[in-house]
C-alpha atoms as a PDB file:
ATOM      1  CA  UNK A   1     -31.122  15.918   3.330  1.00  0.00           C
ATOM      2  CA  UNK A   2     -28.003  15.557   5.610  1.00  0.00           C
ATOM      3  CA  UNK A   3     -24.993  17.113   4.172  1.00  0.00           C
ATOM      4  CA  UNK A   4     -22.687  16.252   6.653  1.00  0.00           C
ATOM      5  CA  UNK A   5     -21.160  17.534  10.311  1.00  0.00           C
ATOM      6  CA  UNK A   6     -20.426  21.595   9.664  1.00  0.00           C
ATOM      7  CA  UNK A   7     -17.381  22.114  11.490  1.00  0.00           C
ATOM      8  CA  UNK A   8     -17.986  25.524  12.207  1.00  0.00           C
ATOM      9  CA  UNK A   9     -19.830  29.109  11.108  1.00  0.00           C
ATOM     10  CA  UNK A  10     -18.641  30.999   8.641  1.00  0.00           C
ATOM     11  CA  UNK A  11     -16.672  34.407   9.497  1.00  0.00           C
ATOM     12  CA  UNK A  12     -18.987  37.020   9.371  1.00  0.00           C
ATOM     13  CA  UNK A  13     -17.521  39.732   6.802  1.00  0.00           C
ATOM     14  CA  UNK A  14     -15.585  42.840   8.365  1.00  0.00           C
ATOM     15  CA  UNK A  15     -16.619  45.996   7.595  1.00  0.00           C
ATOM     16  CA  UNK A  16     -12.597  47.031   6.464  1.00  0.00           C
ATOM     17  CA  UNK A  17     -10.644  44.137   3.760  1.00  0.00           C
ATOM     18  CA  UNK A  18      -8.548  42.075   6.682  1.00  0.00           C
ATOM     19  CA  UNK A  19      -6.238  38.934   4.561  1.00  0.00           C
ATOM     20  CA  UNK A  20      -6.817  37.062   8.463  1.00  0.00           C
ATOM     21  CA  UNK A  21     -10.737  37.226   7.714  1.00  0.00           C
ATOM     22  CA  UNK A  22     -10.159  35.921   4.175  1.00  0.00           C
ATOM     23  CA  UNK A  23      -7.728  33.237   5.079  1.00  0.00           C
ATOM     24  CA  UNK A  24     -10.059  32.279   8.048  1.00  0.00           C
ATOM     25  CA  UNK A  25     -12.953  32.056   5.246  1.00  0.00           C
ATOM     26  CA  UNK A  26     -11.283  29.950   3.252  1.00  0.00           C
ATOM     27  CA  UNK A  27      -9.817  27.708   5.824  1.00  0.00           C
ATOM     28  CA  UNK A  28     -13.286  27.031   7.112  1.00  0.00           C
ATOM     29  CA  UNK A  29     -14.788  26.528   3.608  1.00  0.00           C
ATOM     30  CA  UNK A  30     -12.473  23.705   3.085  1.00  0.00           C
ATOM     31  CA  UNK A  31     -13.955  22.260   5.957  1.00  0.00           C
ATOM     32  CA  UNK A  32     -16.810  22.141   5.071  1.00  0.00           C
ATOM     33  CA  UNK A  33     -17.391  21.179   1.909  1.00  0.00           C
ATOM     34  CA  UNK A  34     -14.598  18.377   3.045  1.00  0.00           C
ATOM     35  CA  UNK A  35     -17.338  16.688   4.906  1.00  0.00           C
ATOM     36  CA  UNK A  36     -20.094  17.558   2.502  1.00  0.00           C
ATOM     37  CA  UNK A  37     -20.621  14.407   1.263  1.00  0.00           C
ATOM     38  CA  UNK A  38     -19.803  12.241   4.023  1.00  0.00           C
ATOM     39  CA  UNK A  39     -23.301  11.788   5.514  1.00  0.00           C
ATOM     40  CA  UNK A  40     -24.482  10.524   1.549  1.00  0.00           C
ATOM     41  CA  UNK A  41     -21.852   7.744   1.218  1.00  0.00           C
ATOM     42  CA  UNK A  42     -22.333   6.142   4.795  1.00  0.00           C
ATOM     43  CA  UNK A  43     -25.316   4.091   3.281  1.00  0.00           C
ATOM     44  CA  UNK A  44     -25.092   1.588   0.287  1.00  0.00           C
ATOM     45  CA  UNK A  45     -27.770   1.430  -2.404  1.00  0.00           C
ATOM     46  CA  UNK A  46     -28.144  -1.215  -4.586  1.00  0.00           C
ATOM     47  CA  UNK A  47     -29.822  -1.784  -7.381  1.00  0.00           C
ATOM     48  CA  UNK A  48     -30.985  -5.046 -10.252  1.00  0.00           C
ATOM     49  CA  UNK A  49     -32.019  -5.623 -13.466  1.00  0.00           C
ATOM     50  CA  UNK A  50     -31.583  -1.776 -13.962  1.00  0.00           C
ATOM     51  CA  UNK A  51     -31.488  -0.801 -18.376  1.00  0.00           C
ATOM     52  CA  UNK A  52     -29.161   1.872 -18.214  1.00  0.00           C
ATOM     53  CA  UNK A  53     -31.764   5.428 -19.358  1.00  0.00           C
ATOM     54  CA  UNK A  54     -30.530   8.739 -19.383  1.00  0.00           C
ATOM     55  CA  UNK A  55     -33.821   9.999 -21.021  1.00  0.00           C
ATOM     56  CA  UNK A  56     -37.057  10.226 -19.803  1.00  0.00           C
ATOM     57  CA  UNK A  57     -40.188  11.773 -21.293  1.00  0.00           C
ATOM     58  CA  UNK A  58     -41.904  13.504 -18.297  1.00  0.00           C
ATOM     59  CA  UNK A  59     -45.469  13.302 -20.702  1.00  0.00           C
ATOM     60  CA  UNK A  60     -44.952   9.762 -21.476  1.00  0.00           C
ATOM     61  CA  UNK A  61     -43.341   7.352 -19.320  1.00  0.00           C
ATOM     62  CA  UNK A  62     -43.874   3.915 -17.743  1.00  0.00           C
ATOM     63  CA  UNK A  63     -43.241   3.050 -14.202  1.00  0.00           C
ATOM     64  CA  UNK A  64     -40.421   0.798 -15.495  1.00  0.00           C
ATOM     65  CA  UNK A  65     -38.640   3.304 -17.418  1.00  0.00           C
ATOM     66  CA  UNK A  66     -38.989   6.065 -14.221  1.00  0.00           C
ATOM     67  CA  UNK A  67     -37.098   2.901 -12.452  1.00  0.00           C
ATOM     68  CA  UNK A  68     -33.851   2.479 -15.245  1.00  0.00           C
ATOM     69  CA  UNK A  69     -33.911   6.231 -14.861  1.00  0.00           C
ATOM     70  CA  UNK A  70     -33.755   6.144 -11.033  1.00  0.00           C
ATOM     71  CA  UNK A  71     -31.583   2.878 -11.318  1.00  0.00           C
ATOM     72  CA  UNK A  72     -29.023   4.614 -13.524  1.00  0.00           C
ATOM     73  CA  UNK A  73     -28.704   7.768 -11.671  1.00  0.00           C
ATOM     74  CA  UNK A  74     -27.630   5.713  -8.541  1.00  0.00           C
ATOM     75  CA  UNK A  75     -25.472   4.275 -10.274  1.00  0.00           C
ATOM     76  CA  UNK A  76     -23.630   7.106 -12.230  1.00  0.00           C
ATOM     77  CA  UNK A  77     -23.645   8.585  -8.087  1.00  0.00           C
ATOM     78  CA  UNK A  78     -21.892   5.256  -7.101  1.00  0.00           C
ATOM     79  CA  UNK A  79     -19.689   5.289  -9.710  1.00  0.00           C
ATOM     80  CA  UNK A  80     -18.552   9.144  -8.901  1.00  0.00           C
ATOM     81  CA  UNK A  81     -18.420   8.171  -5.165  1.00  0.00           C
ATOM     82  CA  UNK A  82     -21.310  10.269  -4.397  1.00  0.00           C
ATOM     83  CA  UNK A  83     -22.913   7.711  -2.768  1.00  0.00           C
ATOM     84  CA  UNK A  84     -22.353   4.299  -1.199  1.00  0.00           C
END
């Protein structure tokens, strides 16, 4: 799975506390998880004649309730913006 363009490595921690080494950290966290989700939302998924189905019995299921499963969690990610 892509997760996006890291903008950089992560400081590697100094062997005394140093508040430049944690702001550096933190800066560069930002940046990355600020492109996380970028490389997820380029595409757009689409899906029909999905029943929304939150529950699914892993010992007892039908191909066309594994799909309104499937169908519904693309949705809920579309919804959040997860995904295009």
């Amino acid at each position: 799975m892509t997760t996006g363009n890291r903008r950089g490595r992560l400081p590697s921690a100094p062997v005394d506390y140093n508040v430049r080494w944690g702001n550096t950290l933190i800066n560069q966290l930002e940046l990355n998880l600020s492109s996380t989700n970028l490389a997820a939302s380029v595409d757009n998924y689409n899906v029909s004649n999905v029943t929304l189905d939150r529950t699914m019995d892993a010992d007892s299921t039908t191909l066309a309730e594994l799909a309104d499963v499937l169908g519904t969690l693309i949705t809920d990610l579309k919804n959040r913006g997860v995904i295009g």
